[in-house]
Protein backbone atom coordinates (compact mmCIF):
# COMPACT_ATOMS: atom_id res chain seq x y z
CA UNK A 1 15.90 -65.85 39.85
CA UNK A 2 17.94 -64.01 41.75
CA UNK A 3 17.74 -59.87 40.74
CA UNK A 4 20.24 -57.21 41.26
CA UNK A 5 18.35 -55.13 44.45
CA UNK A 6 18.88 -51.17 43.34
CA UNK A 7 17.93 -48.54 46.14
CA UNK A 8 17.56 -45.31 44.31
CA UNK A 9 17.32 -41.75 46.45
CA UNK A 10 14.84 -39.72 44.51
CA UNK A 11 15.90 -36.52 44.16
CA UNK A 12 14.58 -32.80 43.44
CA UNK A 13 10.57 -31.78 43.72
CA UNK A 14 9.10 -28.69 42.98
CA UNK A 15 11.80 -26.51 43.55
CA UNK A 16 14.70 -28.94 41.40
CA UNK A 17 12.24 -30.58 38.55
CA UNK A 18 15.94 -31.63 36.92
CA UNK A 19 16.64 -34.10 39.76
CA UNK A 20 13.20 -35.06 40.02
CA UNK A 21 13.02 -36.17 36.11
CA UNK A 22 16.67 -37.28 36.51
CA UNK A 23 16.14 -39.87 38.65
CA UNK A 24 12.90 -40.87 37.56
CA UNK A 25 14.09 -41.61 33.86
CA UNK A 26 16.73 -44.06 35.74
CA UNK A 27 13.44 -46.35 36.20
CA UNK A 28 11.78 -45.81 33.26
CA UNK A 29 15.30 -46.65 31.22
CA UNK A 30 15.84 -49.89 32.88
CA UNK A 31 12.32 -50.66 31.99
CA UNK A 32 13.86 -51.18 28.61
CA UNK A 33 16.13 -54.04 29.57
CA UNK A 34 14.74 -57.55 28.92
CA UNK A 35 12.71 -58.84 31.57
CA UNK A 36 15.41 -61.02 33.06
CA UNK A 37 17.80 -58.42 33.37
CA UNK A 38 15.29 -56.29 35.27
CA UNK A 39 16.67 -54.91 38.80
CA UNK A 40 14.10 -54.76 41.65
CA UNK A 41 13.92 -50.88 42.37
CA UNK A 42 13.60 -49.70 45.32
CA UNK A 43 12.71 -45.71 45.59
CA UNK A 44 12.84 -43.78 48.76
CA UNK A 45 10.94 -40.70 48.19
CA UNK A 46 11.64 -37.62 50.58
CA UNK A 47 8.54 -35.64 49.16
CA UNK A 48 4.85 -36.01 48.26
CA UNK A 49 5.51 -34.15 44.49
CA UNK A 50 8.34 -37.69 44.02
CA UNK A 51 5.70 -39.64 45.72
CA UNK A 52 2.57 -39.02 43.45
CA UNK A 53 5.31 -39.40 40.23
CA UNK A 54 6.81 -42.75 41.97
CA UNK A 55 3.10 -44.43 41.97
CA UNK A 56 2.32 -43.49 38.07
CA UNK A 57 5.42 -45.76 37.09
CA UNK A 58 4.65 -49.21 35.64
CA UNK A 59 7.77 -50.67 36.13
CA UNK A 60 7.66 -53.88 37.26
CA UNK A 61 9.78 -54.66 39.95
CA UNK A 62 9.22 -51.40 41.60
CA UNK A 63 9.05 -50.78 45.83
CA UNK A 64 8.06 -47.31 46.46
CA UNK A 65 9.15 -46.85 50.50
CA UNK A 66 9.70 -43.27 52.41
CA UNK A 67 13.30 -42.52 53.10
CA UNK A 68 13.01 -41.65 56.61
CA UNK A 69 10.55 -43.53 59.07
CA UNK A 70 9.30 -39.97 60.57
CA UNK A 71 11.06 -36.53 61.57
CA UNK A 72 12.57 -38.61 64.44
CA UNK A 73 15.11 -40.74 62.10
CA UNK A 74 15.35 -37.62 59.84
CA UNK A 75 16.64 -35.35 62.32
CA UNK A 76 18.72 -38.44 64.24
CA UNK A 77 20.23 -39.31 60.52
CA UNK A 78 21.27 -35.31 59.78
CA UNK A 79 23.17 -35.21 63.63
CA UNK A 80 25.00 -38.57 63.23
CA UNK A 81 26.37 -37.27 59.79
CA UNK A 82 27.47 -33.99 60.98
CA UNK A 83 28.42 -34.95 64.54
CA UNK A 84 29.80 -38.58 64.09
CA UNK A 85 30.85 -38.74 60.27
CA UNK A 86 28.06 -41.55 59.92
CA UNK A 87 24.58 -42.33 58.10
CA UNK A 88 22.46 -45.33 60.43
CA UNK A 89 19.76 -44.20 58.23
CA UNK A 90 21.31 -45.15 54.85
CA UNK A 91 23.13 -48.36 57.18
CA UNK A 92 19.17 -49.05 57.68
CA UNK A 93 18.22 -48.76 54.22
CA UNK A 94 20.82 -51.36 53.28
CA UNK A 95 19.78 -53.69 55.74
CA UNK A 96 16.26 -53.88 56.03
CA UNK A 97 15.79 -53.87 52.11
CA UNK A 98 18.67 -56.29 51.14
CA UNK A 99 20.36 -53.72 48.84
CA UNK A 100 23.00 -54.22 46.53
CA UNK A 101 23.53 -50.49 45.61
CA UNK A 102 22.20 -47.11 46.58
CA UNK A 103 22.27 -44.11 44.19
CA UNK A 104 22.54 -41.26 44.29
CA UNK A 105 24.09 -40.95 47.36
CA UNK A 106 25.38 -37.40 48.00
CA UNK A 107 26.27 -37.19 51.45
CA UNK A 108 29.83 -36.46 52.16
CA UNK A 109 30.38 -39.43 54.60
CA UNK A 110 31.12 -43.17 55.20
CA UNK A 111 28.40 -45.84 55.37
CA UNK A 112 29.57 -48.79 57.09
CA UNK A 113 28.67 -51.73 54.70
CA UNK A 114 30.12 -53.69 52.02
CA UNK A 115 27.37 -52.98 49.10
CA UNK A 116 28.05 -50.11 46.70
CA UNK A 117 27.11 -46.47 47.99
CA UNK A 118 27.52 -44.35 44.70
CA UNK A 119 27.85 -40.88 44.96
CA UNK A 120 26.48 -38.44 41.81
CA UNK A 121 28.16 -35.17 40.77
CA UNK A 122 26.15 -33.09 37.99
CA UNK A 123 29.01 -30.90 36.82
CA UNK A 124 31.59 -28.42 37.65
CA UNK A 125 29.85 -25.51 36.59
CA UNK A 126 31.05 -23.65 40.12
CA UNK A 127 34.66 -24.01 38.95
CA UNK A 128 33.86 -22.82 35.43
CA UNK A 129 31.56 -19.90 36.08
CA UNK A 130 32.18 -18.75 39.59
CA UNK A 131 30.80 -15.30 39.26
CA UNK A 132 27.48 -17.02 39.22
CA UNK A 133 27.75 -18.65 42.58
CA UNK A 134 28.09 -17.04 46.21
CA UNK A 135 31.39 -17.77 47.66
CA UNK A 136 29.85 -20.81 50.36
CA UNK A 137 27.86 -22.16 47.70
CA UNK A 138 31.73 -23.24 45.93
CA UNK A 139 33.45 -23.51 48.94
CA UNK A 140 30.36 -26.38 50.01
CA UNK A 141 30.53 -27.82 46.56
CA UNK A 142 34.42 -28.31 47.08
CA UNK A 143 34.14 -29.70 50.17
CA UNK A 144 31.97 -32.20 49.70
CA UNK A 145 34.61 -33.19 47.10
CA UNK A 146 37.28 -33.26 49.28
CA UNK A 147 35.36 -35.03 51.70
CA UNK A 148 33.86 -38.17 50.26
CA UNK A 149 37.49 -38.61 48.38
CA UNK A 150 38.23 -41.15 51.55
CA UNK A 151 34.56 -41.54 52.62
CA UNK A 152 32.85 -42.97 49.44
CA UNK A 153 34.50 -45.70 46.80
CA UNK A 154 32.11 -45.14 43.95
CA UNK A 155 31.00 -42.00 41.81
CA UNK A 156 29.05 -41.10 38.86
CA UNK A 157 28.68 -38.79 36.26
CA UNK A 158 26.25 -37.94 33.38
CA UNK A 159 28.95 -37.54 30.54
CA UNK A 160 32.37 -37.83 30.04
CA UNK A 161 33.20 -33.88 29.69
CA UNK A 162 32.23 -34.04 33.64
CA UNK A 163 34.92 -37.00 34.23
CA UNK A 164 37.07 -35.08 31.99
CA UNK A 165 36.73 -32.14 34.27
CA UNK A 166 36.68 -34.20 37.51
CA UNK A 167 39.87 -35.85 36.54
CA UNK A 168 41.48 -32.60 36.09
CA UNK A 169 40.60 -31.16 39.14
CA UNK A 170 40.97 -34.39 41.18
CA UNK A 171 43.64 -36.67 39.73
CA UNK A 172 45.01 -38.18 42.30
CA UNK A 173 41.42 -39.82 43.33
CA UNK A 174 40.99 -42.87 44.06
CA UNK A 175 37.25 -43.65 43.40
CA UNK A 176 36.19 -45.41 40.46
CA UNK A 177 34.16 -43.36 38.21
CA UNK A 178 31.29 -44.07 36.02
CA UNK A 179 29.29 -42.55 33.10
CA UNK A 180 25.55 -42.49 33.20
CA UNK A 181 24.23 -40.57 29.64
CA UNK A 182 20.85 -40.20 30.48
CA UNK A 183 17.79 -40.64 27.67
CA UNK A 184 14.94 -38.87 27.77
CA UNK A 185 12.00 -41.21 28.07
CA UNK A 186 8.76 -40.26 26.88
CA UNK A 187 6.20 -42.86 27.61
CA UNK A 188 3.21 -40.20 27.70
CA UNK A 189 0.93 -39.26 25.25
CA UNK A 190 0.95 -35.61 23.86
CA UNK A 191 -1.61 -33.15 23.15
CA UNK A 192 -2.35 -33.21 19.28
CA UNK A 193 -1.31 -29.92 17.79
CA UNK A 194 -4.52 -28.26 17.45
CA UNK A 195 -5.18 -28.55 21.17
CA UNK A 196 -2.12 -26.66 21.55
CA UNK A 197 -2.42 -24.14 18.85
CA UNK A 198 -5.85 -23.48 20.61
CA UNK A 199 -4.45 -23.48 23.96
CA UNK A 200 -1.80 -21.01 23.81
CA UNK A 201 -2.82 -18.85 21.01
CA UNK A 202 -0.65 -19.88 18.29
CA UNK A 203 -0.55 -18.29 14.66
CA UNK A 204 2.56 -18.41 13.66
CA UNK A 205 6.32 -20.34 13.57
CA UNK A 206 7.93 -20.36 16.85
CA UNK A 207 11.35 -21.42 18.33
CA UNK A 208 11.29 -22.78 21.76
CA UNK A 209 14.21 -22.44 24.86
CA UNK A 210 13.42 -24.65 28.24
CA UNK A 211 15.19 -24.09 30.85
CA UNK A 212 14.50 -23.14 33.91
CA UNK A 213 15.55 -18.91 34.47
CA UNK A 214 18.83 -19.45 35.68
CA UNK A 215 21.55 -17.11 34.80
CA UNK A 216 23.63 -19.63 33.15
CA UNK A 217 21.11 -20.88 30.91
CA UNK A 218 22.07 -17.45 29.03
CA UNK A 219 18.90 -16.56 27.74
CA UNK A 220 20.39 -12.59 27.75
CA UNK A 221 21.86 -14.10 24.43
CA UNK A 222 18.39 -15.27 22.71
CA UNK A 223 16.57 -11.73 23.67
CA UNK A 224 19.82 -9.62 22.41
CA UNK A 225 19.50 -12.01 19.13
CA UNK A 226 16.05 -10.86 18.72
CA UNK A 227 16.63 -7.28 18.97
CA UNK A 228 19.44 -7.59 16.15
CA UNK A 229 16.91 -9.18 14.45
CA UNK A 230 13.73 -7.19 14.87
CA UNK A 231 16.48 -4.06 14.07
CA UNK A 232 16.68 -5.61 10.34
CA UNK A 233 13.17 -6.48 9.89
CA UNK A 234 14.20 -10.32 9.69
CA UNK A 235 11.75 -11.01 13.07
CA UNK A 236 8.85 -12.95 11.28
CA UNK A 237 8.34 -15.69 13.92
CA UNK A 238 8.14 -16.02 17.78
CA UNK A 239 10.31 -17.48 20.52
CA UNK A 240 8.28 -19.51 23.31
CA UNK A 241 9.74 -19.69 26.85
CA UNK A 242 9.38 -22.24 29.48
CA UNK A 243 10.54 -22.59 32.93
CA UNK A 244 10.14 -21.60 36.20
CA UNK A 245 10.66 -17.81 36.38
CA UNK A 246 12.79 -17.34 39.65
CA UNK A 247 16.59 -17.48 40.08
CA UNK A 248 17.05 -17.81 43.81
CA UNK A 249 20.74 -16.82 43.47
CA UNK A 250 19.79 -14.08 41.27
CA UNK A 251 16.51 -12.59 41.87
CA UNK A 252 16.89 -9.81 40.33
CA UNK A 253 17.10 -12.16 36.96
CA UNK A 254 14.09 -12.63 35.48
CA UNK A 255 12.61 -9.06 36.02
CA UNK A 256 15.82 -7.34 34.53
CA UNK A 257 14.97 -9.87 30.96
CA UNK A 258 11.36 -8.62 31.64
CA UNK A 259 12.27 -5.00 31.27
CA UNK A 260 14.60 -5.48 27.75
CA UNK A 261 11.87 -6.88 26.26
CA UNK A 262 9.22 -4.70 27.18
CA UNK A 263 12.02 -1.82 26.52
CA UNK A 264 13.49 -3.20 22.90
CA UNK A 265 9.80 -3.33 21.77
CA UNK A 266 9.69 -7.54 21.81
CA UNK A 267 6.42 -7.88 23.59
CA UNK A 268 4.81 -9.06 20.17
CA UNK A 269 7.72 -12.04 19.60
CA UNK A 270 8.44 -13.87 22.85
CA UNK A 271 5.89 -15.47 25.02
CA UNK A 272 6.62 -16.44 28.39
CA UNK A 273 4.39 -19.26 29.73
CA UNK A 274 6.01 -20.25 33.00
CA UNK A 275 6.31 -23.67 34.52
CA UNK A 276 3.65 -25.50 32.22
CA UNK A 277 3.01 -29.54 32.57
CA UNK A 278 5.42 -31.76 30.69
CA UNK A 279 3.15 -32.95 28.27
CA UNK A 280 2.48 -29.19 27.19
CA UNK A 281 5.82 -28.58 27.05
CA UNK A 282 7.01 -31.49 25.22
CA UNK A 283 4.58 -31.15 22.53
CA UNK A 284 5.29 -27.27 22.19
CA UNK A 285 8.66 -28.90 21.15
CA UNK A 286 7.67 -31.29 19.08
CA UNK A 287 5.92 -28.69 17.10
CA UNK A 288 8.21 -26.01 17.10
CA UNK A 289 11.20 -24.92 14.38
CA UNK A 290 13.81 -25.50 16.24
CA UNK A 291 15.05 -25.76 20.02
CA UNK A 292 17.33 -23.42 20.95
CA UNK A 293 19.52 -24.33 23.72
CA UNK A 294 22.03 -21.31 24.95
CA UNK A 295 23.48 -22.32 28.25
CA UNK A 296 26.86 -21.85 28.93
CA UNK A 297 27.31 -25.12 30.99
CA UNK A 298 25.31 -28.22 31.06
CA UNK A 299 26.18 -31.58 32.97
CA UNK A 300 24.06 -33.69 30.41
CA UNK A 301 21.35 -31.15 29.16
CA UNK A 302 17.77 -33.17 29.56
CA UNK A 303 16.29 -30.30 27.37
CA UNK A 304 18.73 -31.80 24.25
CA UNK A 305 17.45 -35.56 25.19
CA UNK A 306 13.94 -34.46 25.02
CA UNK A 307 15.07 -33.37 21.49
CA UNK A 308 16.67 -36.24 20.63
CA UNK A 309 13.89 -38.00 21.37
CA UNK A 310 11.60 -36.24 19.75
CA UNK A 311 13.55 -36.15 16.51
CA UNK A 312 13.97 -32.18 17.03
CA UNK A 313 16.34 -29.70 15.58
CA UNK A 314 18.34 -28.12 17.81
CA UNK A 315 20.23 -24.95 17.71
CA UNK A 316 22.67 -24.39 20.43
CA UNK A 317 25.31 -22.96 21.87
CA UNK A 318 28.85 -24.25 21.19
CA UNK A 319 30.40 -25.67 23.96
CA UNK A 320 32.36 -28.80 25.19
CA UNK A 321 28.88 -30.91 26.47
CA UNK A 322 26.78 -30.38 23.56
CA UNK A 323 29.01 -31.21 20.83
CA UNK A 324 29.40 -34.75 23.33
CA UNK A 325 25.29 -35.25 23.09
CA UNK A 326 24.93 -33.88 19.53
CA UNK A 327 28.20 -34.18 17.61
CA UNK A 328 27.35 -33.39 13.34
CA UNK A 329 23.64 -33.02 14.35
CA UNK A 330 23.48 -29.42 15.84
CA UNK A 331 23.33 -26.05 14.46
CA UNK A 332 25.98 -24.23 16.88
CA UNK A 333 26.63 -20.43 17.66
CA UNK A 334 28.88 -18.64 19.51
CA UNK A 335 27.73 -18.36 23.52
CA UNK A 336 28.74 -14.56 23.93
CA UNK A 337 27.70 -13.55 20.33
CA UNK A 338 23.99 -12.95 19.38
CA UNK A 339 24.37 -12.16 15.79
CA UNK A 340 26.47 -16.01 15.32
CA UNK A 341 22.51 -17.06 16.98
CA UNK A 342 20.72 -13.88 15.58
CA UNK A 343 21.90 -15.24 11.60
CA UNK A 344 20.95 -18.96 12.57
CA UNK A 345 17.69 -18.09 13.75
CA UNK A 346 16.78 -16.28 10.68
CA UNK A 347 18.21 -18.29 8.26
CA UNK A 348 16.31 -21.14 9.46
CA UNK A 349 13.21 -19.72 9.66
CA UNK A 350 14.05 -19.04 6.12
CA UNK A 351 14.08 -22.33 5.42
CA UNK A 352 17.71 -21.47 3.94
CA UNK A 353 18.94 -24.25 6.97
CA UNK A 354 17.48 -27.39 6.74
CA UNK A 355 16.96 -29.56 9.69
CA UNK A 356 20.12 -32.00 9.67
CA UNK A 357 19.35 -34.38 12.84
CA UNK A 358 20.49 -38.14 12.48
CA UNK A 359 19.93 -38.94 15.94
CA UNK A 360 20.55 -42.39 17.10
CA UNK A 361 17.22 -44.55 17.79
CA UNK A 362 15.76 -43.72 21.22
CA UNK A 363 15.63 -47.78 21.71
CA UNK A 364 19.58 -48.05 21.06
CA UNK A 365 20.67 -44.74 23.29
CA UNK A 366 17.83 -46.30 26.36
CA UNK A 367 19.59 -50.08 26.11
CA UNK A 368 23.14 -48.04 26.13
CA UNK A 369 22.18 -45.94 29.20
CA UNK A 370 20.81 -48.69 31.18
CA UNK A 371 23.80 -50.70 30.39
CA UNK A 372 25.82 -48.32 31.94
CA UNK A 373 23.43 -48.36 35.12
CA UNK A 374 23.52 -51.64 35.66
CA UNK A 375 27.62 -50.82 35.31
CA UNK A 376 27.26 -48.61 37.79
CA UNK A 377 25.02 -49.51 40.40
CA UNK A 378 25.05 -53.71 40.15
């Protein structure tokens, strides 16, 4: 039987853990397919962290190969793209391994082969929210746009609010688009509550927020909401954080969030426990009130899949991508507003909310999702 060869670029490490579980979950979604309908995968890994997480798969038709074959091809590859327009190491990767696709490919120039070389965009959160970006960071970010418009055929993104906004800001292209909604897989065992309870000194109902300290995760909003709250004597529960702590285009971030709460007298109601393994943090979901997701702009928010998986309430903030992942089965408050979250919050502590999640079966939304990567990349 002849199967559908897939060469996926693994993406992120320690310093992007989003790309790193992005691209991951790929393989562990089209594990769900029936056996027959099973690509053969193979994953270039550019990093030892991808590596390690590439050989605890159990996929099936899985190839785990390096991307470059030493610093020489590395450096050779990077000069031929920037010098000559080209890629001979992704012409290479085609070859030698018989490919039919390779994903995600987000270099902005042309491969010289027939297969399909599928580009990934996350989002347009640069045009949205410039303020939080330096001005090269957009101006790169647009010109790789511009740029693989006649250099690349194929590109995906991770919901249709992102081809919604690509179309509007690019509707004369000419590539043919594709939507990849991601599931969250979680094939792992999690600690049993106890261990947890033990572990991180738990004695009372928390909320949990997971996202990495970035400035547009808004977590200003969740720490203003608690002040309101502590200010009426409605604060009866804690909020636990997780994420790395560093903002590298704001570093001044996480120190200035540091100070209001130590200032506004919080110190008792939010815990911040860093970058913590998966398994902790998925199970400090699991057993938590609520997840409160604030961001103002999300791509295809993993920390809502997790949730949906999980069978998790979650209370977040209203705009355009998590009404797509959540629809009827969110709690939403206004982005710039802490008392809209501040009210939610205590009310459903209260128990005056009740959880109102009808998420569709994890088996359905993983058979839809690698449906549409097979779509995409076969």
């Amino acid at each position: 039987m002849d199967r559908k060869r897939i060469g996926l670029l693994i993406l992120g490490g320690y310093d992007w853990v989003g790309g790193l579980y992005y691209t991951l979950n790929l393989i562990k979604t089209l594990d769900s397919l029936p056996d027959a309908e099973k690509p053969v995968i193979i994953a270039f890994w550019g990093n030892d962290i991808a590596k390690k997480h590439l050989e605890e798969l159990t996929y099936p038709y899985l190839d785990i190969q390096p991307y470059s074959k030493g610093k020489i091809e590395k450096y050779y590859a990077k000069g031929a793209q920037i010098v000559l327009g080209r890629d001979p190491r992704a012409n290479r990767l085609i070859s030698e391994f018989n490919l039919d696709s390779l994903y995600p490919y987000n270099y902005p120039v042309r491969v010289n082969s027939s297969k399909k070389v599928v580009a990934w965009f996350p989002d347009f959160q640069h045009k949205f929210l410039p303020a939080l970006f330096p001005e090269k960071d957009i101006a790169s970010r647009d010109q790789y746009l511009d740029k693989i418009q006649s250099r690349l055929d194929h590109i995906v993104f991770s919901s249709h609010t992102a081809l919604g906004h690509y179309n509007q800001f690019y509707p004369n292209s000419k590539m043919t688009p594709y939507v990849i909604q991601f599931c969250s897989v979680i094939d792992f065992e999690l600690p049993v509550k106890e261990d947890l309870e033990k572990k991180y000194g738990i004695n009372q109902p928390y909320f949990i927020c997971s996202n990495q300290f970035w400035k547009h995760k808004n977590h200003e909003l969740v720490f203003r909401a608690l002040k309101e709250l502590k200010d009426q004597n409605s604060l009866n529960f804690k909020v636990f954080f997780t994420g790395k702590e560093e903002d590298p285009r704001n570093p001044d971030y996480f120190p200035k969030i540091k100070n209001y709460v130590e200032e506004n007298g919080l110190t008792d109601y939010v815990v911040f426990l860093g970058f913590i393994s998966r398994e902790d943090q998925l199970g400090l979901m699991r057993d938590s009130l609520a997840v409160i997701q604030p961001s103002l702009f999300e791509g295809w928010g993993t920390v809502v899949e997790d949730a949906k998986t999980l069978g998790v309430q979650v209370l977040c903030s209203d705009i355009e991508i998590h009404h797509e992942q959540l629809g009827e089965n969110a709690y939403y408050f206004d982005k710039d507003q802490e008392s809209s979250l501040a009210e939610i919050l205590k009310q459903y502590a209260q128990g005056d909310l009740k959880a109102k999640h009808k998420y569709v079966g994890v088996t359905e939304r993983l058979l839809s999702s690698a449906e549409a990567i097979l779509k995409a990349l076969g």
